[in-house]
C-alpha atoms as a PDB file:
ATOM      1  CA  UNK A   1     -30.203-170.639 131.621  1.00  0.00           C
ATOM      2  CA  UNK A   2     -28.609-167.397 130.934  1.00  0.00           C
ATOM      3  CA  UNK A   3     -29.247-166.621 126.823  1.00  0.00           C
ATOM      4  CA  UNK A   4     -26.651-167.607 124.359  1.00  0.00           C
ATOM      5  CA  UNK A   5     -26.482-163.440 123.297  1.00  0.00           C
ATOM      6  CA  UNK A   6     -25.613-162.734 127.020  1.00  0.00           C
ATOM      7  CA  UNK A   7     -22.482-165.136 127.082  1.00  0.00           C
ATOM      8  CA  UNK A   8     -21.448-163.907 123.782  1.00  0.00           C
ATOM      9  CA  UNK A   9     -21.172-160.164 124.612  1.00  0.00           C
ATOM     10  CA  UNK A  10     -17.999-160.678 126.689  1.00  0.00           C
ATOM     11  CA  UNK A  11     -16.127-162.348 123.982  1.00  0.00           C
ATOM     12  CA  UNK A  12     -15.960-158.991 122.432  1.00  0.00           C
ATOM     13  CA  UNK A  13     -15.878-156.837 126.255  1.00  0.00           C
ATOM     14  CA  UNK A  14     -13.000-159.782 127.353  1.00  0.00           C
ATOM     15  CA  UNK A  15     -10.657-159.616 123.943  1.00  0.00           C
ATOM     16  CA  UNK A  16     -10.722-155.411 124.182  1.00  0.00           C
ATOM     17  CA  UNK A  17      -9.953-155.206 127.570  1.00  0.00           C
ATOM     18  CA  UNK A  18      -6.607-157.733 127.723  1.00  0.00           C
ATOM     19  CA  UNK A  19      -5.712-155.906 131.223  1.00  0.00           C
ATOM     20  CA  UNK A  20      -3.503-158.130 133.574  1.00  0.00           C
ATOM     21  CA  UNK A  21      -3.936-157.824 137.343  1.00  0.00           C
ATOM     22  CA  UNK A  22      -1.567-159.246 140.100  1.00  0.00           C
ATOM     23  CA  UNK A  23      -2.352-161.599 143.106  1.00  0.00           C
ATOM     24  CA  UNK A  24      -1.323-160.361 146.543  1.00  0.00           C
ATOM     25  CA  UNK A  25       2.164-161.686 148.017  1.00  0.00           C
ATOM     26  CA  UNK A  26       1.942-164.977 150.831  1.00  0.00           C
ATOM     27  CA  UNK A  27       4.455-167.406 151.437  1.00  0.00           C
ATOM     28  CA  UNK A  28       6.065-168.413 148.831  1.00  0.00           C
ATOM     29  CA  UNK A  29       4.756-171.736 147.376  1.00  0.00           C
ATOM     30  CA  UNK A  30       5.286-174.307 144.351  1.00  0.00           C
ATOM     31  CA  UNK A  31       2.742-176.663 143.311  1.00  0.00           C
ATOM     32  CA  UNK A  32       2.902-180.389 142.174  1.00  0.00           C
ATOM     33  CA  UNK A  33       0.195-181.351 139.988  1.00  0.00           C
ATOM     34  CA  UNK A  34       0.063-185.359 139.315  1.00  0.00           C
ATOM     35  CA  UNK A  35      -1.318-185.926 135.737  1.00  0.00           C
ATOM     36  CA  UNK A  36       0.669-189.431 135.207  1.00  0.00           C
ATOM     37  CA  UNK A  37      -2.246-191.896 135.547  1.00  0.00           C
ATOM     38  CA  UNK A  38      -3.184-194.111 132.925  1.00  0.00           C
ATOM     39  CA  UNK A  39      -6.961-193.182 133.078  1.00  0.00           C
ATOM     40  CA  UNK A  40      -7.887-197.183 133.339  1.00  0.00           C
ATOM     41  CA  UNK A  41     -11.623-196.105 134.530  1.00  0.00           C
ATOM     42  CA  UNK A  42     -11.982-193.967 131.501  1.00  0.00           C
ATOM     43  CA  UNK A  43     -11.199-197.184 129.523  1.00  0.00           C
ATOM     44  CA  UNK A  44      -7.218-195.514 129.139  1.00  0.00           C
ATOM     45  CA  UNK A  45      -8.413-191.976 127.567  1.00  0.00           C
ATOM     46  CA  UNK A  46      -5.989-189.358 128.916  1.00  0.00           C
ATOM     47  CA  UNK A  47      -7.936-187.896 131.963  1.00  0.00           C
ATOM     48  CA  UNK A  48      -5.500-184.620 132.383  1.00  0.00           C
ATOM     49  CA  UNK A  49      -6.267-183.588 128.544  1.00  0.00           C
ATOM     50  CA  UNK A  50      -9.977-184.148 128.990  1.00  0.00           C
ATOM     51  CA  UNK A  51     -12.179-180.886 128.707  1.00  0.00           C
ATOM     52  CA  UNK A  52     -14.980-179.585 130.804  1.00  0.00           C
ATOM     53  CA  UNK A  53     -16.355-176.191 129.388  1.00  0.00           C
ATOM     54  CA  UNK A  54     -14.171-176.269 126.989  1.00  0.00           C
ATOM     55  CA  UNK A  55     -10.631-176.536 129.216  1.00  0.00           C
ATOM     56  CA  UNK A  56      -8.613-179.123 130.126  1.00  0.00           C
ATOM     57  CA  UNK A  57      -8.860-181.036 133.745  1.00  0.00           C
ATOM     58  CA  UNK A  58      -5.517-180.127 133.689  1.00  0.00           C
ATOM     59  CA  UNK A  59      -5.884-176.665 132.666  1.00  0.00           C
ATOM     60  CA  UNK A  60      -8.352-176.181 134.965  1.00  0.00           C
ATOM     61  CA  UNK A  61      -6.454-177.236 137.986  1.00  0.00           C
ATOM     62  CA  UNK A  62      -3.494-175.233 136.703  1.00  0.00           C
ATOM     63  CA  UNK A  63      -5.286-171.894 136.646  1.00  0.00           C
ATOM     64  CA  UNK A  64      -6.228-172.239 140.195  1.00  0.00           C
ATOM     65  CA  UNK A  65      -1.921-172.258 140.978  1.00  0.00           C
ATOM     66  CA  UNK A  66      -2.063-169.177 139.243  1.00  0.00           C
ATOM     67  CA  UNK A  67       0.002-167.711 142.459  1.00  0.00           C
ATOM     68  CA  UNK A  68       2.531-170.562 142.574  1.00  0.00           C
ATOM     69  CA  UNK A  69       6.236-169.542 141.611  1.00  0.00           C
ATOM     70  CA  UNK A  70       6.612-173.002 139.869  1.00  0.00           C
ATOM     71  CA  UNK A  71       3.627-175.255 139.070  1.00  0.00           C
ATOM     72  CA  UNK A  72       5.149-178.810 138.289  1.00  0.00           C
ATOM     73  CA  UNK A  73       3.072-181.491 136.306  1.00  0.00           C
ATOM     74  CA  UNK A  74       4.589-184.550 137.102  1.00  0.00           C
ATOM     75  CA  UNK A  75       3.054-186.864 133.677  1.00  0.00           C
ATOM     76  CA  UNK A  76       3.374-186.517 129.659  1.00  0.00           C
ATOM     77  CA  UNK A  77       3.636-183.312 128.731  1.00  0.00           C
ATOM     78  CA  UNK A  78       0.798-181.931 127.178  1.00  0.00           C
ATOM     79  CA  UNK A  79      -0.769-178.552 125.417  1.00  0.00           C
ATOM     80  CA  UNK A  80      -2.220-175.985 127.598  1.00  0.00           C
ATOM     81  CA  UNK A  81      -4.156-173.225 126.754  1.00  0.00           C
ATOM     82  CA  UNK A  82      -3.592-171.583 130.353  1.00  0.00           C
ATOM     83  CA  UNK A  83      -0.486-169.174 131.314  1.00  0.00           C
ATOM     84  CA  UNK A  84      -1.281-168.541 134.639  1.00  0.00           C
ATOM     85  CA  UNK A  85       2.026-169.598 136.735  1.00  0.00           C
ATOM     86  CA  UNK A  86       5.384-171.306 134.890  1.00  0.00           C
ATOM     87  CA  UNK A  87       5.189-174.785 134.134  1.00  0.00           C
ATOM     88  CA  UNK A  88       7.908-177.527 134.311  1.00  0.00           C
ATOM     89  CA  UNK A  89       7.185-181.019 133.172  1.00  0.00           C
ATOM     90  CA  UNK A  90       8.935-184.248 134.886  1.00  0.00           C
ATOM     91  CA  UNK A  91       8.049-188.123 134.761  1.00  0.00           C
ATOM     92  CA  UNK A  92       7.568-190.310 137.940  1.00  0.00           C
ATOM     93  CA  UNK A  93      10.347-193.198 138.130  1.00  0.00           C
ATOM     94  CA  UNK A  94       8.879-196.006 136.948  1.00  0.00           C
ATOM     95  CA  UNK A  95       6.437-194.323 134.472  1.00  0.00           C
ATOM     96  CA  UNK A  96       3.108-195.461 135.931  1.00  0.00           C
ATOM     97  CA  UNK A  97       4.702-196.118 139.520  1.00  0.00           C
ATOM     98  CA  UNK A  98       1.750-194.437 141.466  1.00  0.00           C
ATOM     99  CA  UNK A  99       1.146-191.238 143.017  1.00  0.00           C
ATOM    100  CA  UNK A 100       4.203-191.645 145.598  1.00  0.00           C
ATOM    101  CA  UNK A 101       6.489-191.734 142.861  1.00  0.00           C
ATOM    102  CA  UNK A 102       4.637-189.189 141.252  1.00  0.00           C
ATOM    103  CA  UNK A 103       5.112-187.184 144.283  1.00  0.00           C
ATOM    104  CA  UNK A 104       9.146-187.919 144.701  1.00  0.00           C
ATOM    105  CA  UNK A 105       9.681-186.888 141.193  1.00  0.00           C
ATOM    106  CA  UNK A 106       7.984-183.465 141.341  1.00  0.00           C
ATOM    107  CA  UNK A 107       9.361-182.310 145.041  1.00  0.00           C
ATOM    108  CA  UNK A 108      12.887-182.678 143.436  1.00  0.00           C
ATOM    109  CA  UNK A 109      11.978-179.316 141.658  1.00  0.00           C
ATOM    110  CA  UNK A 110      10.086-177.845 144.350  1.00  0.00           C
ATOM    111  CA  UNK A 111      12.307-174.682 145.786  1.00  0.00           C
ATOM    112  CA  UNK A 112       9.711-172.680 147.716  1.00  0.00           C
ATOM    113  CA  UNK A 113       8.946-173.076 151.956  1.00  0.00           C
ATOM    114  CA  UNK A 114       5.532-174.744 150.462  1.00  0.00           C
ATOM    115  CA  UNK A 115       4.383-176.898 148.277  1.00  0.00           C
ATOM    116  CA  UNK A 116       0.470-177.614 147.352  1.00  0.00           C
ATOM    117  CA  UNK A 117      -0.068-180.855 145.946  1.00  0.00           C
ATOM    118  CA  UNK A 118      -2.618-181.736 143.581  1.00  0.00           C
ATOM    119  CA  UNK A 119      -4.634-184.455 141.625  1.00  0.00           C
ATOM    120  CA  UNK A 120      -4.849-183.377 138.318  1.00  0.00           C
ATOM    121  CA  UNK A 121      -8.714-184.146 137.848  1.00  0.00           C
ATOM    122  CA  UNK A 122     -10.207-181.424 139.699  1.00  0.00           C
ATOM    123  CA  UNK A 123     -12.633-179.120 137.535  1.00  0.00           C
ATOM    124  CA  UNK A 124     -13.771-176.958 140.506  1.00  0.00           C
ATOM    125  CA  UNK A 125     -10.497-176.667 141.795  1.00  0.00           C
ATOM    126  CA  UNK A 126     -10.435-172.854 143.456  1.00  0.00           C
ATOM    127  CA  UNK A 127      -7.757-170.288 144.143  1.00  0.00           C
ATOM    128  CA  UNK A 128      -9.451-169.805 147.659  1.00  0.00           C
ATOM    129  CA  UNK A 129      -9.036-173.169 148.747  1.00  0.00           C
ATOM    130  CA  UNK A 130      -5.429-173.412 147.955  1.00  0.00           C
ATOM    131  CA  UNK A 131      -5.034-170.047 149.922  1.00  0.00           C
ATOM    132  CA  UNK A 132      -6.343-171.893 153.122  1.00  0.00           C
ATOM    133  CA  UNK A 133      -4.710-174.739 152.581  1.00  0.00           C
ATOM    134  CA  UNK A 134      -1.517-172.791 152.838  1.00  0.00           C
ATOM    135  CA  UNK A 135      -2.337-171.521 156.119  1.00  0.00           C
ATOM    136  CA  UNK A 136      -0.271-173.800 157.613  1.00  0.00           C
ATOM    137  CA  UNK A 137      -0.364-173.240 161.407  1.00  0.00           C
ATOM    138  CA  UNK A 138       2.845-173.297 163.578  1.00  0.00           C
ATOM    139  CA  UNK A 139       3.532-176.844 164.657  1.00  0.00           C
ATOM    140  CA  UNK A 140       1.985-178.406 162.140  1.00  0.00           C
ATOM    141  CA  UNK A 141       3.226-180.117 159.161  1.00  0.00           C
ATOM    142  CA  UNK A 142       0.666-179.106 156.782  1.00  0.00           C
ATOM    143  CA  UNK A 143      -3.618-178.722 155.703  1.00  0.00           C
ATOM    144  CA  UNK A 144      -5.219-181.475 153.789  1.00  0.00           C
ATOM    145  CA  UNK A 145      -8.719-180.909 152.372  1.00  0.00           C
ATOM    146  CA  UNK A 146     -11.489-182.927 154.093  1.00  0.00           C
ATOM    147  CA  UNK A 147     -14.583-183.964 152.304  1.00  0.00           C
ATOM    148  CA  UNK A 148     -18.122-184.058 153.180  1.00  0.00           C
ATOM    149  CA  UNK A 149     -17.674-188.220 154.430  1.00  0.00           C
ATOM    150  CA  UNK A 150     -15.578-187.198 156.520  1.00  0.00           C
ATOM    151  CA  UNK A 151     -12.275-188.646 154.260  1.00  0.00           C
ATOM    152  CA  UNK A 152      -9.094-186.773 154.308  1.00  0.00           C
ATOM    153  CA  UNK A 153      -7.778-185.904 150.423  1.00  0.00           C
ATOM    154  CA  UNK A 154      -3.507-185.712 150.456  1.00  0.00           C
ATOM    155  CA  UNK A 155      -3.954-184.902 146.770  1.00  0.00           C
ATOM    156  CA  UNK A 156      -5.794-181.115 147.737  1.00  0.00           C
ATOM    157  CA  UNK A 157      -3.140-180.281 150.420  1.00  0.00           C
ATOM    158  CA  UNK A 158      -0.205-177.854 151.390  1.00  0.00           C
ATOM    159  CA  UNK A 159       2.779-179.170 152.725  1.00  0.00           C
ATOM    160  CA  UNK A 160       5.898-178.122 154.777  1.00  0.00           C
ATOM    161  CA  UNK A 161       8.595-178.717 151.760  1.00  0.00           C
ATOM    162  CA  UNK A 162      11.331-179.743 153.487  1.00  0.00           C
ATOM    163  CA  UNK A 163       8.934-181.753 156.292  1.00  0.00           C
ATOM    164  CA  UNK A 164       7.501-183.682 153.700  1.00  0.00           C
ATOM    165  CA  UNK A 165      11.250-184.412 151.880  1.00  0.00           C
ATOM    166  CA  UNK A 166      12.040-185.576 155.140  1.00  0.00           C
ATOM    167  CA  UNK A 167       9.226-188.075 155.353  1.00  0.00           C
ATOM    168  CA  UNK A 168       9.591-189.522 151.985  1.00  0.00           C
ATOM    169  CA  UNK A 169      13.638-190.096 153.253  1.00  0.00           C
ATOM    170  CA  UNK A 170      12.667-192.025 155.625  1.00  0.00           C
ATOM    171  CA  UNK A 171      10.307-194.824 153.875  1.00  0.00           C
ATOM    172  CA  UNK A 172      11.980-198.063 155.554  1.00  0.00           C
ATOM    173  CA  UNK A 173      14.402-199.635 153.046  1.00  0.00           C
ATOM    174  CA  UNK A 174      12.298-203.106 151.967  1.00  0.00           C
ATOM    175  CA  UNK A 175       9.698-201.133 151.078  1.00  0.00           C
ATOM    176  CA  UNK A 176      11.747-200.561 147.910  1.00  0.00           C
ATOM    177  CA  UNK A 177      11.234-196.631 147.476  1.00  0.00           C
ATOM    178  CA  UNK A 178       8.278-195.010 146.353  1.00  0.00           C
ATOM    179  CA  UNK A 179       7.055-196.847 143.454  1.00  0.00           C
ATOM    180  CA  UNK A 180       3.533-198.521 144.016  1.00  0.00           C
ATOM    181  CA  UNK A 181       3.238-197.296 147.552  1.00  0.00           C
ATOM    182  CA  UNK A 182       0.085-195.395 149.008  1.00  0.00           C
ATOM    183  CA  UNK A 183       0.463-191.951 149.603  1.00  0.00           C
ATOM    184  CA  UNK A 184      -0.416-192.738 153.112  1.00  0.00           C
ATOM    185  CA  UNK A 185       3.227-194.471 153.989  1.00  0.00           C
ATOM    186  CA  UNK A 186       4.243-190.626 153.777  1.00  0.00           C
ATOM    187  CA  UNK A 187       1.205-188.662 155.371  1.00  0.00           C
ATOM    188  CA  UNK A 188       0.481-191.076 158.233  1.00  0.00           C
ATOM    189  CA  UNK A 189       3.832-189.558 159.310  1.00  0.00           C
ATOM    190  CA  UNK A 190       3.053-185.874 159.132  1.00  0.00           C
ATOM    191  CA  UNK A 191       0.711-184.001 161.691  1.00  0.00           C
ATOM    192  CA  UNK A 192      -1.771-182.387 159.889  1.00  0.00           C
ATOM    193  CA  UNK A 193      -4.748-179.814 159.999  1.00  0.00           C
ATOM    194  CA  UNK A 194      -7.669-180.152 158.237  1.00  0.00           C
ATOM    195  CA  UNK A 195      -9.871-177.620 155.684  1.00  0.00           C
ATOM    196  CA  UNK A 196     -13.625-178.776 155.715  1.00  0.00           C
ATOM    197  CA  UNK A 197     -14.259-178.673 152.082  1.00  0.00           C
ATOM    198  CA  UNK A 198     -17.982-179.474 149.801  1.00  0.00           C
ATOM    199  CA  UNK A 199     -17.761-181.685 146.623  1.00  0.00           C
ATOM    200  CA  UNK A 200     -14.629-180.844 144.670  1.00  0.00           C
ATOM    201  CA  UNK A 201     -15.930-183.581 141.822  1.00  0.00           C
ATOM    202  CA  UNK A 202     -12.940-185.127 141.042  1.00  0.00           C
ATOM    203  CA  UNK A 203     -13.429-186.971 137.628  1.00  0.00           C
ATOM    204  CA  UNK A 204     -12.356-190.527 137.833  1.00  0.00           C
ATOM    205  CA  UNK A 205     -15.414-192.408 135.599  1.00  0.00           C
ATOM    206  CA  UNK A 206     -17.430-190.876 132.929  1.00  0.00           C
ATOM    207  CA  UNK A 207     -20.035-190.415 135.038  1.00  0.00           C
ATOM    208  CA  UNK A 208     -18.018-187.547 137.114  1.00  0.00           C
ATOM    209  CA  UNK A 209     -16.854-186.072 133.864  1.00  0.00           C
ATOM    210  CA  UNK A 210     -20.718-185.699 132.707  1.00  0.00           C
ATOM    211  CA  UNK A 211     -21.431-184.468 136.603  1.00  0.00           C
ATOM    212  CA  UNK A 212     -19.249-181.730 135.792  1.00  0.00           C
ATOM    213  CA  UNK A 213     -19.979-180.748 132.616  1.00  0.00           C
ATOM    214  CA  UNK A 214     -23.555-180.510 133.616  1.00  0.00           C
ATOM    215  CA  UNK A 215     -22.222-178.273 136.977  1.00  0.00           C
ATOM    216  CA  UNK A 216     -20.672-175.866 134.933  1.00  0.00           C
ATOM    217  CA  UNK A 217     -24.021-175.288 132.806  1.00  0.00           C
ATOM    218  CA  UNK A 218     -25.683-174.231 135.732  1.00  0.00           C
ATOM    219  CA  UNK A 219     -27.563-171.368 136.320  1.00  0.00           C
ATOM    220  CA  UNK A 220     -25.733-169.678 139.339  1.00  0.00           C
ATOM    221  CA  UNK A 221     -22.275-171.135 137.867  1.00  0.00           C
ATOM    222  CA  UNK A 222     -22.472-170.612 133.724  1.00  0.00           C
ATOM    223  CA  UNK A 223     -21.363-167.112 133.609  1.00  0.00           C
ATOM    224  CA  UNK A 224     -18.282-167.588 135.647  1.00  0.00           C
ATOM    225  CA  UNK A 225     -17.500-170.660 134.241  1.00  0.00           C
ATOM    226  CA  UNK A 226     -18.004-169.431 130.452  1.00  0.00           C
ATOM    227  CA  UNK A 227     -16.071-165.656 131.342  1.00  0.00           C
ATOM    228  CA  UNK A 228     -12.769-168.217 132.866  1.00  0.00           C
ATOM    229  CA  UNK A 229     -12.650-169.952 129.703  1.00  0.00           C
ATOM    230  CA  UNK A 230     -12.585-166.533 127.420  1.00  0.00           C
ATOM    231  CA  UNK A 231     -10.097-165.613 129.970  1.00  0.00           C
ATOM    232  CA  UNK A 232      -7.727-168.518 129.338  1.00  0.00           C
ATOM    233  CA  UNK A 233      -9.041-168.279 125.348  1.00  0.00           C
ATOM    234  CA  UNK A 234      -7.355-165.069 125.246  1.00  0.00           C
ATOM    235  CA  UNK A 235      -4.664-165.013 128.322  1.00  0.00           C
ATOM    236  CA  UNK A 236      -5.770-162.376 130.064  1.00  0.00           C
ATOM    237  CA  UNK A 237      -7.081-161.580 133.525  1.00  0.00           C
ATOM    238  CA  UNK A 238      -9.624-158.701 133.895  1.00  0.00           C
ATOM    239  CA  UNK A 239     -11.322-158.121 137.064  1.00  0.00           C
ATOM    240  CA  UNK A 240     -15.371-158.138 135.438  1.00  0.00           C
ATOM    241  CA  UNK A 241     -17.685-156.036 136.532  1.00  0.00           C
ATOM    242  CA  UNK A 242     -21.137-158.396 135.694  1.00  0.00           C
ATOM    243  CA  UNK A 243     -23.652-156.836 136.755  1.00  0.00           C
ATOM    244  CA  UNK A 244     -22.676-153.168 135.200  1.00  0.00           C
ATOM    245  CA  UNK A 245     -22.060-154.803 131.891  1.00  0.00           C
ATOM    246  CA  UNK A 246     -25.216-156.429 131.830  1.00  0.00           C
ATOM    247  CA  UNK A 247     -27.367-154.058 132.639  1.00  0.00           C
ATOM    248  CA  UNK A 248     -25.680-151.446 130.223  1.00  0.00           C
ATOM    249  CA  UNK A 249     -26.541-154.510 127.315  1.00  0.00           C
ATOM    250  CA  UNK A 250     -30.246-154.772 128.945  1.00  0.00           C
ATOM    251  CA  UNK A 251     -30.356-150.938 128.598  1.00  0.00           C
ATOM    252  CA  UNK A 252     -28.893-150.980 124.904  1.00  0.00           C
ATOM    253  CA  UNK A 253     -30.742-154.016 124.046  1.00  0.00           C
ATOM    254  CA  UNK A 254     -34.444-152.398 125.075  1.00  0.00           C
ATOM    255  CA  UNK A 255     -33.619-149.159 124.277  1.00  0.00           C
ATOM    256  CA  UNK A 256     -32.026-148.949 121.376  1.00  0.00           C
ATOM    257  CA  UNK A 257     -31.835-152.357 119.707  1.00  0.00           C
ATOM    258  CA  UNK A 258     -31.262-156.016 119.928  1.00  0.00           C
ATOM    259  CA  UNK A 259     -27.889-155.772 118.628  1.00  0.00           C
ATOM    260  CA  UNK A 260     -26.710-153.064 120.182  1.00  0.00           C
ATOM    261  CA  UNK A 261     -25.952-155.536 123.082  1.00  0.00           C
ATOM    262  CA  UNK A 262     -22.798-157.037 122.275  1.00  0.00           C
ATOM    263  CA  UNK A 263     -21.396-154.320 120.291  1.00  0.00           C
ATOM    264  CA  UNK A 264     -22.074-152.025 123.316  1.00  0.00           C
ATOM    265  CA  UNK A 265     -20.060-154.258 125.580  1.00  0.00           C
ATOM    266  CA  UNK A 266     -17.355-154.186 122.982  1.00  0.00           C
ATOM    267  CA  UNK A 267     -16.766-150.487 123.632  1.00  0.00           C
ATOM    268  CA  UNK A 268     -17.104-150.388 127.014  1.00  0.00           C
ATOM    269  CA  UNK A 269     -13.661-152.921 127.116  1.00  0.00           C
ATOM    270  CA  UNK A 270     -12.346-150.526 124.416  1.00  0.00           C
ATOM    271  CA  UNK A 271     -13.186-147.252 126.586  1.00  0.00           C
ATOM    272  CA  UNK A 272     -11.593-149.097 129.951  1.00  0.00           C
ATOM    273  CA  UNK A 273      -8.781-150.298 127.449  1.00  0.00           C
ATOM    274  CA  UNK A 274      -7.855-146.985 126.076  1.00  0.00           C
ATOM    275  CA  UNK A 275      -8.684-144.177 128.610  1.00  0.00           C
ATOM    276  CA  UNK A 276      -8.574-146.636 131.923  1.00  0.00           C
ATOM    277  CA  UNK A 277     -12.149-145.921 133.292  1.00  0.00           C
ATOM    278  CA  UNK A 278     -13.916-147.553 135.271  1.00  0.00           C
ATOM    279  CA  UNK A 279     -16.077-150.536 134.165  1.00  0.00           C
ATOM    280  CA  UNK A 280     -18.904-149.401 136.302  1.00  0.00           C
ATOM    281  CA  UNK A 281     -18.297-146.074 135.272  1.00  0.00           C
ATOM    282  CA  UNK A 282     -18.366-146.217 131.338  1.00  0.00           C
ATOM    283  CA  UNK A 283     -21.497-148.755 131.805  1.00  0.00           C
ATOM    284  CA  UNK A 284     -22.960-146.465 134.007  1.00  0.00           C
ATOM    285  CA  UNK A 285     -22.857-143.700 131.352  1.00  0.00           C
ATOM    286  CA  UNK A 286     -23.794-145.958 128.049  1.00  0.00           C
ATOM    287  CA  UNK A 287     -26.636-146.918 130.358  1.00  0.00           C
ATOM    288  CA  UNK A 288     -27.403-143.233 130.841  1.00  0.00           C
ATOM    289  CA  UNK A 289     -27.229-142.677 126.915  1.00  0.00           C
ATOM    290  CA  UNK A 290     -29.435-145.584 126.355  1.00  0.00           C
ATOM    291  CA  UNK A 291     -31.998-143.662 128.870  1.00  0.00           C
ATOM    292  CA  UNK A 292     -31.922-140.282 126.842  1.00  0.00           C
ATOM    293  CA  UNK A 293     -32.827-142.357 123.333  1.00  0.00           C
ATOM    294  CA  UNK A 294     -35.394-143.901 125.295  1.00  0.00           C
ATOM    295  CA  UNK A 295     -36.847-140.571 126.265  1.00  0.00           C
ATOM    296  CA  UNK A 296     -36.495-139.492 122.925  1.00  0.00           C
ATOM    297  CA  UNK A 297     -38.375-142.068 121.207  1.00  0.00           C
ATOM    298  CA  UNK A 298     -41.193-141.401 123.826  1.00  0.00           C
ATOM    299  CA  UNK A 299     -41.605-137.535 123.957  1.00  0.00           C
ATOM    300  CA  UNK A 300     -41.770-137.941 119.453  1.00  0.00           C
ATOM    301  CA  UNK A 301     -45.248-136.510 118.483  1.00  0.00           C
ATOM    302  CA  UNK A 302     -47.773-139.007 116.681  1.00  0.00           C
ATOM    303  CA  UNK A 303     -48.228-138.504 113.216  1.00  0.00           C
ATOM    304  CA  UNK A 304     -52.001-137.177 112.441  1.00  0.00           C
END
């Protein structure tokens, strides 16, 4: 486990650098997220507003649209902490009327060639998989996500937008719309490509949520995990340089003093905030600095 001090010291590096960097351009793409569900396995708590590390499900899976034009959250609307792509809020007709319906209400506001479609319990939910989902080859309808069983997942997916209208026209008419249907009535439809993907951990029981939350405590995944919350904390989206800011604390922190750590790391964001250096740069040179006190220290005669 990576010490509490270390985690700390890029509240202070995060909140002074506040620098906002842009995705590169693809196809252009909305997202539907569906957060409707009435959470019945997690005895009717709200599964969208749940946290893990400290963000919502929702939040979560929201931040990974970050390069959507639209992102629409077909449910209640809720608070989110993240800005990372515009948000529009619609309900499924009936309320409750299953993820078709979910699905038919949010493609109304869907305007882009593409549209990724989402469950909105998905913690580990990554910007790279939704970038190969939407590389949709010609002839093909759209990618779904397959997991590790071998089971396809229409709820991780990219979609041909006005394909997938198309489908959802042509449900037969006594089967009465979308309402209560499986999503499978649509998809069985569509030809599709498949993404091999590893656990996503969607959260549908306690017992994923507490998966999860244990996940994000881990080792190799606790300093990403804890730097994307300060991120959303603060809305803003520095590239980090990790290593260079830790080993500038290390160096402060053995060479100078304990607390020297975090307040180092505070101006390093404030020199890459003010003058635009490098990160690796300015940590490069505190480390440097940190060397020379060292030497210092060392070359002092002893007292007789």
């Amino acid at each position: 486990m990576i010490p509490g001090q270390d985690l700390f010291l890029f509240v202070f590096f995060l909140f002074l650098l506040g620098l906002h960097t842009g995705g590169m351009q693809d196809t252009p793409w909305d997202a539907v997220v569906l957060a409707g569900g009435g959470g019945r396995r997690l005895g009717g708590v709200d599964k969208p507003a749940v946290e893990v590390g400290g963000r919502s499900l929702l939040d979560r899976v929201l931040t990974a649209c970050a390069g959507a034009q639209t992102a629409v959250v077909v449910g209640p609307p809720r608070p989110l902490r993240t800005r990372a792509t515009a948000v529009v809020w619609t309900r499924e007709e009936p309320p409750g009327g299953g993820p078709l319906a979910g699905l038919a209400a949010g493609l109304r506001l869907v305007r882009q060639p593409l549209v990724v479609v989402l469950a909105g319990d998905l913690p580990f939910l990554s910007a790279d998989l939704l970038a190969a989902l939407r590389r949709v080859p010609e002839g093909a309808d759209g990618l779904v996500a397959r997991d590790p069983e071998g089971y396809d997942q229409p709820l991780t997916a990219c979609y041909r937008t006005e394909v997938l209208r198309g489908a959802l026209g042509r449900l037969a008419p006594d089967q009465g719309g979308p309402a209560d249907l499986p999503l499978r009535a649509v998809t069985r439809t569509l030809t599709l490509g498949r993404v091999a993907v590893g656990n996503t951990l969607d959260c549908d029981t306690w017992a994923d949520i507490s998966a999860a939350r244990a996940r994000i405590r881990e080792h190799e995944h606790v300093l990403d995990e804890w730097i994307a919350a300060v991120k959303a904390e603060l809305d803003i989206d520095p590239e980090v340089d990790v290593k260079a800011l830790l080993d500038a604390a290390r160096d402060a922190a053995h060479n100078v003093a304990r607390p020297a750590a975090p307040l180092t790391t505070f101006l390093i964001g404030y020199a890459v905030a003010r003058h635009g250096r490098g990160q690796a740069e300015a940590a490069r040179a505190v480390g440097e600095l940190a060397e020379r006190w060292a030497r210092e220290r060392q070359g002092e005669p002893k007292e007789q």
